[in-house]
N, C-alpha and C. Protein backbone atom coordinates (compact mmCIF):
# COMPACT_ATOMS: atom_id res chain seq x y z
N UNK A 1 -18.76 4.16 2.49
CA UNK A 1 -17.88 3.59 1.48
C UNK A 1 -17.17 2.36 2.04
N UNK A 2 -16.99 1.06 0.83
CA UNK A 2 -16.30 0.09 1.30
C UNK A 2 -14.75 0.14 1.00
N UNK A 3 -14.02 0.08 1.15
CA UNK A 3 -12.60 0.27 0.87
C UNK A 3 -12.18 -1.34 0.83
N UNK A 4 -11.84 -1.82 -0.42
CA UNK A 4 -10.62 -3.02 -0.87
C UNK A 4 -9.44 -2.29 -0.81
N UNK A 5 -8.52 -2.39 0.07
CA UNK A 5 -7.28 -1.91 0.07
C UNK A 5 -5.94 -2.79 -0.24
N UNK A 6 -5.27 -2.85 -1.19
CA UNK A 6 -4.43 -4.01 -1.21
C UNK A 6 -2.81 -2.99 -1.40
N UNK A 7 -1.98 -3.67 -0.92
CA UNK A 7 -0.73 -3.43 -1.63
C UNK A 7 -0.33 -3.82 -2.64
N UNK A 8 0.87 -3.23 -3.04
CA UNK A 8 0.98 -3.81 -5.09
C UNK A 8 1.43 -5.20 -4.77
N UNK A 9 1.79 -5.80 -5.74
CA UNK A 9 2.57 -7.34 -5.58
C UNK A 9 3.59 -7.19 -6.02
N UNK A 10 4.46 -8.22 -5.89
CA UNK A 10 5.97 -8.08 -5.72
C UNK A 10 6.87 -7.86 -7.02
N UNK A 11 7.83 -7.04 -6.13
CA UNK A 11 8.48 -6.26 -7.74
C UNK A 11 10.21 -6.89 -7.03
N UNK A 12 10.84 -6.80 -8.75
CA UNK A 12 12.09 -7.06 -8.54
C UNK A 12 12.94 -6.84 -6.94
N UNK A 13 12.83 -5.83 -7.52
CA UNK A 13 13.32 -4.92 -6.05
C UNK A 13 13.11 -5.51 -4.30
N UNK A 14 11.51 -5.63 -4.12
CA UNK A 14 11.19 -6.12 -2.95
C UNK A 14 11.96 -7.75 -2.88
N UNK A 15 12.37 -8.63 -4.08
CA UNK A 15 12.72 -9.73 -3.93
C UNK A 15 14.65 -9.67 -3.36
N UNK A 16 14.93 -8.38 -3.74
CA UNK A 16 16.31 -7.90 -3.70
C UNK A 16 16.50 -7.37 -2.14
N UNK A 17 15.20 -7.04 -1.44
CA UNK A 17 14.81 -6.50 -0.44
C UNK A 17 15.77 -5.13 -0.43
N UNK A 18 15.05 -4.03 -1.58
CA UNK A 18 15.72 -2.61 -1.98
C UNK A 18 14.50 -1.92 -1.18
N UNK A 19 14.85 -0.61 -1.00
CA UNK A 19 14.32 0.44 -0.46
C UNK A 19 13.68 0.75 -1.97
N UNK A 20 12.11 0.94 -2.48
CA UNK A 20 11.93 1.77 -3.15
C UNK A 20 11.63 3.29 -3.56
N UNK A 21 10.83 3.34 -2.50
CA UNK A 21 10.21 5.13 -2.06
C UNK A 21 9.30 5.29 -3.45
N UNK A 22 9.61 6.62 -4.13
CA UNK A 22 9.15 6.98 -5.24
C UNK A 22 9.63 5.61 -6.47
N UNK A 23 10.86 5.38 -6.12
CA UNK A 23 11.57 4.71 -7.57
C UNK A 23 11.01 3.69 -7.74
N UNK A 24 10.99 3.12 -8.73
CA UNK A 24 10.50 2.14 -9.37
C UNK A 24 11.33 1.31 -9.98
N UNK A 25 10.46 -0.17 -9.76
CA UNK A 25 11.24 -1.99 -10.47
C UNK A 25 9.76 -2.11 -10.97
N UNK A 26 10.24 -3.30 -11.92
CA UNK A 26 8.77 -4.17 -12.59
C UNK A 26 8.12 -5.50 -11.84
N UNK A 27 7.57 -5.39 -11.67
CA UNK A 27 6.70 -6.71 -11.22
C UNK A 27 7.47 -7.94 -11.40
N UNK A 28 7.74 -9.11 -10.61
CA UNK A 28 8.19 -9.88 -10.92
C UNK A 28 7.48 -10.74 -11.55
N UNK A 29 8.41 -12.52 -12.12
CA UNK A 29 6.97 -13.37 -12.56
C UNK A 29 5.72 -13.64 -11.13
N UNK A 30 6.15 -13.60 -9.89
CA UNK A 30 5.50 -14.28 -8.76
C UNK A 30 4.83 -13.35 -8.26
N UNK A 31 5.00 -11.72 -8.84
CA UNK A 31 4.55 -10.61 -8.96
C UNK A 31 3.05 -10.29 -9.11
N UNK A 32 3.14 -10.69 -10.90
CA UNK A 32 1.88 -10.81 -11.97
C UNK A 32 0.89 -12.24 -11.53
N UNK A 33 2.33 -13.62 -11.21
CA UNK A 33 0.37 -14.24 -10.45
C UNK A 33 0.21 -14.12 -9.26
N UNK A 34 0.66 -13.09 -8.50
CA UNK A 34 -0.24 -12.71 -7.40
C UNK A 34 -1.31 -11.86 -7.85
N UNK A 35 -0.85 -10.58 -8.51
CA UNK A 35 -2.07 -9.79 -9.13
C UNK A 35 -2.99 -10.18 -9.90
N UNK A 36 -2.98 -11.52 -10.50
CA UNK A 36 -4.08 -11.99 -11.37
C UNK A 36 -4.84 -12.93 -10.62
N UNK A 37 -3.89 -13.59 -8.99
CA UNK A 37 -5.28 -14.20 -8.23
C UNK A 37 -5.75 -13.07 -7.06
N UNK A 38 -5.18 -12.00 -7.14
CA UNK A 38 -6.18 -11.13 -6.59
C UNK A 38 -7.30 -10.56 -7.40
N UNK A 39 -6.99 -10.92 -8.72
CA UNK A 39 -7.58 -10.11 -9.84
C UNK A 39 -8.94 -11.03 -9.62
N UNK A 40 -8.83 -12.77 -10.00
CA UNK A 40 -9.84 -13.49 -9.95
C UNK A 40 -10.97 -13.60 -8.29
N UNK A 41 -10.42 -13.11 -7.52
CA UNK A 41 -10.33 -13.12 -6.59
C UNK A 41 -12.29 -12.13 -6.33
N UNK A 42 -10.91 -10.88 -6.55
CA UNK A 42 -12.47 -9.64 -6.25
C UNK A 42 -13.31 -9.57 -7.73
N UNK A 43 -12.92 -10.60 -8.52
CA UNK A 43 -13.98 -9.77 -9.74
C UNK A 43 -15.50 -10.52 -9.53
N UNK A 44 -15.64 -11.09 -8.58
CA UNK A 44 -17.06 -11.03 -7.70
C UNK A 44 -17.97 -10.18 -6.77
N UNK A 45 -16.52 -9.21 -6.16
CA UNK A 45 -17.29 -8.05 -6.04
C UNK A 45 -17.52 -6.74 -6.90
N UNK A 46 -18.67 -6.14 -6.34
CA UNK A 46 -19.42 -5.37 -6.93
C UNK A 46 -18.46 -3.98 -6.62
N UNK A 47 -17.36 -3.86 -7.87
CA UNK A 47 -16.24 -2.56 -7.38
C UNK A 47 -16.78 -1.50 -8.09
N UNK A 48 -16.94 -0.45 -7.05
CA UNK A 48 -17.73 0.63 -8.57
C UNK A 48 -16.10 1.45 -8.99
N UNK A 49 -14.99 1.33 -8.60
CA UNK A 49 -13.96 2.52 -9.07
C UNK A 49 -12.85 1.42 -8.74
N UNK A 50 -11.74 1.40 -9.42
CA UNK A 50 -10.33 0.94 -8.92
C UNK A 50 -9.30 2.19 -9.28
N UNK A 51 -8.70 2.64 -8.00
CA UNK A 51 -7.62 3.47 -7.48
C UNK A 51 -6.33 2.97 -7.28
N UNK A 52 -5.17 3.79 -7.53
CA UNK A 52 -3.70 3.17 -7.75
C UNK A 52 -3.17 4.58 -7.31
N UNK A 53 -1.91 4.52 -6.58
CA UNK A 53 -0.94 5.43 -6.37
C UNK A 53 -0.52 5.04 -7.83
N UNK A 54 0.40 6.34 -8.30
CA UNK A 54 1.06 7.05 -9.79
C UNK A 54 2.07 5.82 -9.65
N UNK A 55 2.48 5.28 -9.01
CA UNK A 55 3.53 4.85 -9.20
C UNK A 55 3.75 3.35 -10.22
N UNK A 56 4.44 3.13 -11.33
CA UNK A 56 4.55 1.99 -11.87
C UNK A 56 3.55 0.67 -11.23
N UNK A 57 4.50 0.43 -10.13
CA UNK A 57 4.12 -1.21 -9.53
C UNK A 57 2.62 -1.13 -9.23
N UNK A 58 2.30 -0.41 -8.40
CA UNK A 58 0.76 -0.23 -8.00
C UNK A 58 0.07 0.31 -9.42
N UNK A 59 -0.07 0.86 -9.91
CA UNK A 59 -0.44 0.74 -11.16
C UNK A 59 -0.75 -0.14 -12.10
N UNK A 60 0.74 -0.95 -12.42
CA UNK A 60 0.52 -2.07 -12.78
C UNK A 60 -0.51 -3.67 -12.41
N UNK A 61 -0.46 -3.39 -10.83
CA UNK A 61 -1.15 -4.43 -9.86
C UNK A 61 -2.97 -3.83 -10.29
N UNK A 62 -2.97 -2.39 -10.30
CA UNK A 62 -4.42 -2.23 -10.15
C UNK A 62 -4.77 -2.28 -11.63
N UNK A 63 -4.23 -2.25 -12.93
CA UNK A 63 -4.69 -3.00 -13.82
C UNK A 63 -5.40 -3.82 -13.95
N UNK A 64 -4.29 -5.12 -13.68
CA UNK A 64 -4.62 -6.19 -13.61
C UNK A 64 -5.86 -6.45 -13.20
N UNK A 65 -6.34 -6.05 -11.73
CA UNK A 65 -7.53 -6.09 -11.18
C UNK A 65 -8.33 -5.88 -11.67
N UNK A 66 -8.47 -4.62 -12.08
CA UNK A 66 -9.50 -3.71 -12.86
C UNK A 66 -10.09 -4.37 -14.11
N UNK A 67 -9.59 -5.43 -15.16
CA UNK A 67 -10.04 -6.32 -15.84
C UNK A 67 -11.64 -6.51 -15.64
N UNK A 68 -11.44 -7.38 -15.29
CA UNK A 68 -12.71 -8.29 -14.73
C UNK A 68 -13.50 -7.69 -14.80
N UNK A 69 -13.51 -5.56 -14.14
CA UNK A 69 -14.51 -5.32 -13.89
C UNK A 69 -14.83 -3.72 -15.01
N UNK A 70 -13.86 -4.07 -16.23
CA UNK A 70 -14.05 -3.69 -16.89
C UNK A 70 -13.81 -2.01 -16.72
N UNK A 71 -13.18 -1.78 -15.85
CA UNK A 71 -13.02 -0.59 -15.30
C UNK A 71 -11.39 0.41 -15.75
N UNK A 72 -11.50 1.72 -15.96
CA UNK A 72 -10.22 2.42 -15.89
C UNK A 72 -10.06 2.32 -14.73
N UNK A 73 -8.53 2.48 -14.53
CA UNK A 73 -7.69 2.49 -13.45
C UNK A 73 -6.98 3.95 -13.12
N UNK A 74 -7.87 4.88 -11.60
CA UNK A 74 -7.50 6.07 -11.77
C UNK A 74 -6.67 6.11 -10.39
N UNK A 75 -5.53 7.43 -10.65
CA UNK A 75 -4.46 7.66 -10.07
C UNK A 75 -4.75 8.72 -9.07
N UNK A 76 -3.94 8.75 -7.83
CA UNK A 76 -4.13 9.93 -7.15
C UNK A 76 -2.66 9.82 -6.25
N UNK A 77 -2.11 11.29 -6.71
CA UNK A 77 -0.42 11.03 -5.83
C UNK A 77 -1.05 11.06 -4.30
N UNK A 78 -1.99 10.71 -3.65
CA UNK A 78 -2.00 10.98 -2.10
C UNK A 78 -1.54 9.69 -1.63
N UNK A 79 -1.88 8.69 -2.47
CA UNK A 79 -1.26 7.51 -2.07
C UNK A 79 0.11 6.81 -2.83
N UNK A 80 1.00 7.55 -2.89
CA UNK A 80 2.21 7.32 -3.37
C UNK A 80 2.82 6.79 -2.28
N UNK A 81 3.68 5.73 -2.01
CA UNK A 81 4.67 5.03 -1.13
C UNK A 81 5.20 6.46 -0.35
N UNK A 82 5.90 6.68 0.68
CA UNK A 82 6.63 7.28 1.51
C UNK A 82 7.95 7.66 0.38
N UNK A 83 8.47 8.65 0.43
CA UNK A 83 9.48 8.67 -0.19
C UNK A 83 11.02 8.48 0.75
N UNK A 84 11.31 7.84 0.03
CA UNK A 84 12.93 6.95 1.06
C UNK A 84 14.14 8.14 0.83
N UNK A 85 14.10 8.76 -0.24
CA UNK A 85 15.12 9.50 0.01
C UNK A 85 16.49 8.94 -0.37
N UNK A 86 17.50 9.21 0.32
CA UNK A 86 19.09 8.70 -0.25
C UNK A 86 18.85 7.24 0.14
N UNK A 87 17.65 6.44 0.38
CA UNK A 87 18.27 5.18 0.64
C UNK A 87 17.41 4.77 -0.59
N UNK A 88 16.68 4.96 -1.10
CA UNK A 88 16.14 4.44 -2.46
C UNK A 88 17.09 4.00 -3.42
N UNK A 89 16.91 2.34 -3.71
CA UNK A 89 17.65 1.54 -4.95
C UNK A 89 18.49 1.14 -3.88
N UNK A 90 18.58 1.08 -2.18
CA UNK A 90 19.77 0.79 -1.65
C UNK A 90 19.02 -0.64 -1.07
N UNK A 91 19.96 -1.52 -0.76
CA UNK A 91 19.76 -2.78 -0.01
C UNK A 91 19.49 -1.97 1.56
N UNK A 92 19.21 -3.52 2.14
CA UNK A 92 18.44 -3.01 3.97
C UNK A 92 20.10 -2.93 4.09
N UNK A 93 21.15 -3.76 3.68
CA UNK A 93 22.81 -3.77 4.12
C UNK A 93 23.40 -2.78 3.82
N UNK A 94 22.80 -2.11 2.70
CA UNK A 94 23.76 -0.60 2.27
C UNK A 94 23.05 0.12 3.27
N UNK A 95 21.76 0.24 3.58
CA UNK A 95 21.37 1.07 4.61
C UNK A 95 22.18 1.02 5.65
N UNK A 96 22.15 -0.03 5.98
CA UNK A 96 23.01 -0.04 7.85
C UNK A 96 24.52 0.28 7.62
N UNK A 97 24.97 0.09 6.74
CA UNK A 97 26.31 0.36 6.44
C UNK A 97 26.23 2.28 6.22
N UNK A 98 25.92 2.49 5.39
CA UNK A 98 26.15 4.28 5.25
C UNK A 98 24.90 4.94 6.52
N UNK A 99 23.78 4.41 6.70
CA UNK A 99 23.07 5.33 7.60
C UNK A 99 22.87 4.67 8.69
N UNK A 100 23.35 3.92 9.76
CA UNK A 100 23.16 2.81 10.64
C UNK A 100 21.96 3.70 11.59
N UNK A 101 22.40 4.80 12.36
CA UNK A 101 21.56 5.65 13.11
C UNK A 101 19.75 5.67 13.01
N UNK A 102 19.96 6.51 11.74
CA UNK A 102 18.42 6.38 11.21
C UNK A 102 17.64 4.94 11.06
N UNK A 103 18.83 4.00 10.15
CA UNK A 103 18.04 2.77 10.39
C UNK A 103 17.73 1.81 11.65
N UNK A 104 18.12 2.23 12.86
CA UNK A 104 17.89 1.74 14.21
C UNK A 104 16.78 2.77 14.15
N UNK A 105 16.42 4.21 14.09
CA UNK A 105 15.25 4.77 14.15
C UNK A 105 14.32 4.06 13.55
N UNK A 106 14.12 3.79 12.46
CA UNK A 106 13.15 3.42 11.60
C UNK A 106 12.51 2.30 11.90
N UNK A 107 13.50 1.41 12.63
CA UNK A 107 12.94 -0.05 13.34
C UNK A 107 12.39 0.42 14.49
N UNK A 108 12.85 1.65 15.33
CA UNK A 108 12.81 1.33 16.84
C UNK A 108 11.69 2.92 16.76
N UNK A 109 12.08 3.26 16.23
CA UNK A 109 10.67 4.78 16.30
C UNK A 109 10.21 5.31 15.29
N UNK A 110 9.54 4.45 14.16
CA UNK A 110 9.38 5.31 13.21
C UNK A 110 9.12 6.29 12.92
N UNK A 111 7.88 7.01 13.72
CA UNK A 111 7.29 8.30 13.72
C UNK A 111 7.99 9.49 13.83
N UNK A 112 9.38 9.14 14.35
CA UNK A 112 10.44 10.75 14.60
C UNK A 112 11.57 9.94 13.53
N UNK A 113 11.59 9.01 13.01
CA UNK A 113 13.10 8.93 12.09
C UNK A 113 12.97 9.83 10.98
N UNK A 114 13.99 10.27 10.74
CA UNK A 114 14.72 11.17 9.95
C UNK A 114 15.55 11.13 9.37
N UNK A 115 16.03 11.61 7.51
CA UNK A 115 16.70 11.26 7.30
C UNK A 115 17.28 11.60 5.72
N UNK A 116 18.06 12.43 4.75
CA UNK A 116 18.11 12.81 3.68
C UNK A 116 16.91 12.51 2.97
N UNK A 117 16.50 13.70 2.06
CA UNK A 117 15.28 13.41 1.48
C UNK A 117 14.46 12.92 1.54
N UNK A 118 14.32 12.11 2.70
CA UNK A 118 13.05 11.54 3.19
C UNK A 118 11.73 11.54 3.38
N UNK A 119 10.58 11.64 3.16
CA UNK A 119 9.09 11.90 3.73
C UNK A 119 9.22 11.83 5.43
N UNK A 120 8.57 12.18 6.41
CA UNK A 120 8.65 11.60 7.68
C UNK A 120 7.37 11.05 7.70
N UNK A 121 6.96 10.59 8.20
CA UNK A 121 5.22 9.46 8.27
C UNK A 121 4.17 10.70 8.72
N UNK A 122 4.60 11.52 9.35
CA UNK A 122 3.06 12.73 9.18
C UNK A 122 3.22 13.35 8.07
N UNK A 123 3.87 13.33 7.19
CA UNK A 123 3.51 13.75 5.91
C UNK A 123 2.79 12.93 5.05
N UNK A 124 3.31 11.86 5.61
CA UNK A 124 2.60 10.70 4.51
C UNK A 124 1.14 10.31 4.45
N UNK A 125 1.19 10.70 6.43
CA UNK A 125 -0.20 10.60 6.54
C UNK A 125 -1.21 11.63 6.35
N UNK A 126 -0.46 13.05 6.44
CA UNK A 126 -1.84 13.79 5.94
C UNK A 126 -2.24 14.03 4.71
N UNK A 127 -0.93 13.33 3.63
CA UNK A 127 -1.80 13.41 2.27
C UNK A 127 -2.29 11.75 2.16
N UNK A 128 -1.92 10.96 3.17
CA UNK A 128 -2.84 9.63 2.56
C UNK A 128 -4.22 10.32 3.45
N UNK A 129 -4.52 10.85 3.85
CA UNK A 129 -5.73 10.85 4.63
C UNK A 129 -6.52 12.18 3.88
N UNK A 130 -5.81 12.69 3.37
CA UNK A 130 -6.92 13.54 2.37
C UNK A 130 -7.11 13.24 1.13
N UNK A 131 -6.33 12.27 1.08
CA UNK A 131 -6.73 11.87 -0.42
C UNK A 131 -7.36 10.41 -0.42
N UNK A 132 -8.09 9.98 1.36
CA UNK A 132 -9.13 8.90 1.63
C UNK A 132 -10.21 9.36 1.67
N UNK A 133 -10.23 11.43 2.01
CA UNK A 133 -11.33 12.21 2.89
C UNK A 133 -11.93 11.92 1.17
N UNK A 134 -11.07 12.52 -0.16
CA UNK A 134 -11.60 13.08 -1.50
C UNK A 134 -12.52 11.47 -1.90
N UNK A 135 -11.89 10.41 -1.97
CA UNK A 135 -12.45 8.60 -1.77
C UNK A 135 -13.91 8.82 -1.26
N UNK A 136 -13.77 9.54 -0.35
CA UNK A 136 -15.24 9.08 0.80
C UNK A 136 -16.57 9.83 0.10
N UNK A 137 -15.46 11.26 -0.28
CA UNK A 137 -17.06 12.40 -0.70
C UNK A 137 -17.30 11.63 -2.32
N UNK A 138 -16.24 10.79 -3.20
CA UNK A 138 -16.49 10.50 -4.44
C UNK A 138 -17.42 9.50 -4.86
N UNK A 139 -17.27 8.22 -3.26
CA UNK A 139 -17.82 7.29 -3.87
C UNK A 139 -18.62 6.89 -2.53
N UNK A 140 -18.97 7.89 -1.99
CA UNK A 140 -20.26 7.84 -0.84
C UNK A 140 -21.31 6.59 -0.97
N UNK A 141 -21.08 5.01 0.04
CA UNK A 141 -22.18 4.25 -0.35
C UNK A 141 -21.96 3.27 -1.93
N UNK A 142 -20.78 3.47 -2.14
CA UNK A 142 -19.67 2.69 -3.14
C UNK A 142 -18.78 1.93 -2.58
N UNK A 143 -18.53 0.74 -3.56
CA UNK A 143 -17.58 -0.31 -2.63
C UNK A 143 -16.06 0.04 -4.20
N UNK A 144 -14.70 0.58 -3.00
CA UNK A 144 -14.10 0.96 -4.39
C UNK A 144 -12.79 0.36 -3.50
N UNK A 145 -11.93 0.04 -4.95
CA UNK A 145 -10.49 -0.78 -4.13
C UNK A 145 -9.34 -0.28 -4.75
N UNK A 146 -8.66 0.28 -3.96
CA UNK A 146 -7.02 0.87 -3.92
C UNK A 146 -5.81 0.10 -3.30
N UNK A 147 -4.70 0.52 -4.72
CA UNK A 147 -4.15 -0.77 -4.54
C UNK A 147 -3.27 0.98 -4.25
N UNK A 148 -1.91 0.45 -3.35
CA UNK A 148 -1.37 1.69 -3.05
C UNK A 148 -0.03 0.77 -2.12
N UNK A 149 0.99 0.55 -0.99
CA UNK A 149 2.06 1.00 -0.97
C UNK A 149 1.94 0.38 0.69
N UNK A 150 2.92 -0.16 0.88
CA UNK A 150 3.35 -0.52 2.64
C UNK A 150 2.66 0.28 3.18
N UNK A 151 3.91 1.12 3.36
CA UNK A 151 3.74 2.05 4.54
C UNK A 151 2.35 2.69 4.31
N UNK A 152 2.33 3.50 3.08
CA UNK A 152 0.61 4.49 2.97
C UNK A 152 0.06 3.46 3.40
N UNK A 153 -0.47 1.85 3.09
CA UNK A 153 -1.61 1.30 3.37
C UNK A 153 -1.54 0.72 5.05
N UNK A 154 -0.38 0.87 5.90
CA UNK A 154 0.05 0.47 6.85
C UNK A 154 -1.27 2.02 7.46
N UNK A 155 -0.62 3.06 7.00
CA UNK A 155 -1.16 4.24 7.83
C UNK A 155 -3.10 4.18 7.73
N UNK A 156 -3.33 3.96 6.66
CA UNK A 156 -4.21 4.24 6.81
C UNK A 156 -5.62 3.13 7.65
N UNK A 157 -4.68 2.27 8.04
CA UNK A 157 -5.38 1.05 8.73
C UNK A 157 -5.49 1.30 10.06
N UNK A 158 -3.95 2.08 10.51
CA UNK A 158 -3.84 2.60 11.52
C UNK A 158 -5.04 3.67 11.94
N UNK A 159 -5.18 4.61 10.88
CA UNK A 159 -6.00 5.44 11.36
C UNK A 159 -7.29 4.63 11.70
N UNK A 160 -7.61 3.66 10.82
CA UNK A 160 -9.25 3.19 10.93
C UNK A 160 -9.17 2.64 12.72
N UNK A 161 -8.24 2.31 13.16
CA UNK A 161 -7.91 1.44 14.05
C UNK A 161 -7.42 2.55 15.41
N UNK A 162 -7.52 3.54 15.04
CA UNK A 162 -7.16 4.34 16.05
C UNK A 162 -5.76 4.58 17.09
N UNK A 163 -5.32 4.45 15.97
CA UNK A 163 -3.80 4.00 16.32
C UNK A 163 -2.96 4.53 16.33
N UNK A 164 -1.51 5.21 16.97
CA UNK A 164 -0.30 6.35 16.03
C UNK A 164 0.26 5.46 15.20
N UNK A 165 1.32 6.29 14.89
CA UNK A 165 2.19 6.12 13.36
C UNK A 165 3.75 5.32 14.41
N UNK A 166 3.69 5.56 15.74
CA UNK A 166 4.62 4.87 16.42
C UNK A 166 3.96 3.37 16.52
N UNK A 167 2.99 2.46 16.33
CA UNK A 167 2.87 1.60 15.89
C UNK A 167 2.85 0.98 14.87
N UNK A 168 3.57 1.53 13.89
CA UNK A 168 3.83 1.23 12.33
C UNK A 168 4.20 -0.61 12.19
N UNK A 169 4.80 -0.88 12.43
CA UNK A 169 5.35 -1.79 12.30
C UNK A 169 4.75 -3.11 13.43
N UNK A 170 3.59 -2.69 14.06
CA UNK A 170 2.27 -3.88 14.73
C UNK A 170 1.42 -4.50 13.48
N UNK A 171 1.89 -3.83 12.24
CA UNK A 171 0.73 -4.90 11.10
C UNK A 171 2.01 -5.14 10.23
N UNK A 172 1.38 -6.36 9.81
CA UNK A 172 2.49 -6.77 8.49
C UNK A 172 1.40 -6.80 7.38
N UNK A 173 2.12 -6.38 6.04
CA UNK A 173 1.57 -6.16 4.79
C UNK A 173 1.78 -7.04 3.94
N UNK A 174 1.28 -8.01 3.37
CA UNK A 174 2.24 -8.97 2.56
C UNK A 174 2.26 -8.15 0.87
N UNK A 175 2.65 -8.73 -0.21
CA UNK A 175 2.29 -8.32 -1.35
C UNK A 175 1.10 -9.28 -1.96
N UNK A 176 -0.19 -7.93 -2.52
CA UNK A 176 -1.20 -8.24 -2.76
C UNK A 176 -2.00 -8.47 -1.52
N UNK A 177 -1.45 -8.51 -0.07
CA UNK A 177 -2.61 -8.54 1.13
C UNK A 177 -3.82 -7.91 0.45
N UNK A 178 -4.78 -8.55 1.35
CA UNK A 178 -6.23 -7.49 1.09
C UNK A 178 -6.70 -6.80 2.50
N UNK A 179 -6.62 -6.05 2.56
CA UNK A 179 -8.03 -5.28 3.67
C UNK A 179 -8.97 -4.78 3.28
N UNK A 180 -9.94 -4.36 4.22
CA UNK A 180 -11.04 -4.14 3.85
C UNK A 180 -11.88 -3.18 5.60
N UNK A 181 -11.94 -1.85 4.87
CA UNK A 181 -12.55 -1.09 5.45
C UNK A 181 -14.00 -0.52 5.02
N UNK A 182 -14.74 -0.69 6.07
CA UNK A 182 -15.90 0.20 6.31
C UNK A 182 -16.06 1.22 6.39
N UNK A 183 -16.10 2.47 6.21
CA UNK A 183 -16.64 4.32 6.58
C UNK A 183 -17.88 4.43 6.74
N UNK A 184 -18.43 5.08 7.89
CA UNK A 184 -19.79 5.44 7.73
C UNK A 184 -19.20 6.90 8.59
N UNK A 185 -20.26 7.74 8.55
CA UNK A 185 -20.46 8.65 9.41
C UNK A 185 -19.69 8.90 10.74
N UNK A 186 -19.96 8.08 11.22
CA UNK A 186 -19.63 7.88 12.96
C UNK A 186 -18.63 6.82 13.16
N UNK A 187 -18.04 5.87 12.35
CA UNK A 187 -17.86 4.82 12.63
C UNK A 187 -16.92 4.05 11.37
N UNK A 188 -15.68 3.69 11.40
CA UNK A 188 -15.18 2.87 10.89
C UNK A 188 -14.84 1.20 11.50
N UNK A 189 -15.18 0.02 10.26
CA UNK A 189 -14.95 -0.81 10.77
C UNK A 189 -13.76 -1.59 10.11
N UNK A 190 -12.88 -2.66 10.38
CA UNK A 190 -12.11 -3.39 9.90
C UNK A 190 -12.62 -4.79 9.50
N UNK A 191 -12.99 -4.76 8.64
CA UNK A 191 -13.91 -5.93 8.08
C UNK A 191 -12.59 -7.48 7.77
N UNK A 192 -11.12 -6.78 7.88
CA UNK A 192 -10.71 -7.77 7.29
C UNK A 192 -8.85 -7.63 6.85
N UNK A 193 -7.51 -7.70 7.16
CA UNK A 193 -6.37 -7.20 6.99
C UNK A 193 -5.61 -8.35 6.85
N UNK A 194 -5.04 -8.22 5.52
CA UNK A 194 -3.81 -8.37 5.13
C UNK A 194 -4.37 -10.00 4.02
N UNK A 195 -5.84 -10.48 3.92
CA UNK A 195 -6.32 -11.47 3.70
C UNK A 195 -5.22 -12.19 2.37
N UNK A 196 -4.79 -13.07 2.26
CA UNK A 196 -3.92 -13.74 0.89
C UNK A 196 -4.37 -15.32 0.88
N UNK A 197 -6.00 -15.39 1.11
CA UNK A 197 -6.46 -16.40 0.67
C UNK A 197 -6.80 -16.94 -1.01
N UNK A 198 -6.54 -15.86 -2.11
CA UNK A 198 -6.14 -15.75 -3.12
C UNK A 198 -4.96 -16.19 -3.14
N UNK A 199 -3.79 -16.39 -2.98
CA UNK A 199 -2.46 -16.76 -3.08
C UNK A 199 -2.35 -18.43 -2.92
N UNK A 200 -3.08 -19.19 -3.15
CA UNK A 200 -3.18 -20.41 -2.67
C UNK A 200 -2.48 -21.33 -4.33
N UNK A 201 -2.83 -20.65 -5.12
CA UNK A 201 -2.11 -20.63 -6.55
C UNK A 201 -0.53 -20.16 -6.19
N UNK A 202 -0.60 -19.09 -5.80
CA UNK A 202 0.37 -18.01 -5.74
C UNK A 202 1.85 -17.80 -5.00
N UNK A 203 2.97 -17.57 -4.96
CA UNK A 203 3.95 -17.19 -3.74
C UNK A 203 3.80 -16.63 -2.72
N UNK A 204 3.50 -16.53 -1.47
CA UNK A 204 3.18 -15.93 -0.77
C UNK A 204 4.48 -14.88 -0.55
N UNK A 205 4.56 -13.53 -0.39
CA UNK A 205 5.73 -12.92 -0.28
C UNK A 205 5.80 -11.32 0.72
């Protein structure tokens, strides 16, 4: 299987630089033409499925895409964003102000931060990774593209890459990045991360 992996494009919120987690903002305007030159972008490749975490924004982004190729746009909660917990709807400044502790974790160790209602990143990763395993047996020898969430798409690059979850923060994600993974049998390859040569129209953000 080929994997197009993109993150959603930019929503109110990320321009506010808010914690989202589960919660949800709308797409901004610089939002929608990022998703429509990612949209023009892949509707040259040959996508047999487009995948979206449940959530609004990614949803909305894998729409868009899905156009071109004439395709429904199907959901799977394995790739839902990390859930943030009490800092969701909060600025990075309300963070450091009410939780300063955790947010020095989160920069400095992600893999053990902790923190009200929170996901911790091995949770995140063993349902993003079984719900890549369900991807692999569905579309075996299919080239299919999921638009899904920072952190989930952070992890699962990691895994291709052989990497822990204490290197979280060695890739940057832009909104609408593209990657692009290989699966075979024995062997994953990284064909390609974070690409926003589509954005040349676009805001880069």
């Amino acid at each position: 299987m080929r994997l197009l992996l993109l993150r959603h494009a930019e929503t109110e919120w990320n321009r506010e630089r808010r914690f989202q987690g589960w919660r949800d903002s709308p797409l901004s305007i610089t939002g929608r033409e990022q998703a429509e030159s990612a949209a023009r972008l892949l509707a040259a490749s040959a996508v047999a499925a487009v995948w979206s975490s449940p959530l609004g924004r990614a949803r909305e982004t894998a729409a868009i895409i899905a156009v071109p190729h004439k395709l429904p746009v199907r959901e799977a909660e394995a790739f839902k964003e990390m859930r943030f917990g009490d800092w969701e709807g909060l600025t990075r400044d309300e963070v450091q102000a009410q939780f300063p502790g955790a947010l020095h974790a989160w920069a400095e160790t992600p893999h053990e931060a902790v923190w009200p209602g929170a996901e911790t990143l091995a949770t995140v990763r063993a349902r993003a990774l079984a719900g890549l395993a369900a991807l692999r047996q569905a579309h075996a020898g299919e080239t299919v593209c999921l638009v899904s969430h920072g952190i989930t798409c952070r992890i699962l690059i990691l895994e291709a890459l052989g990497l822990g979850l204490d290197r979280l923060w060695s890739l940057q994600l832009s909104s609408t990045g593209i990657s692009e993974l290989e699966f075979r049998d024995d062997w994953t390859t990284l064909h390609r991360m974070n690409s926003l040569i589509h954005l040349t129209d676009a805001a880069i953000a």
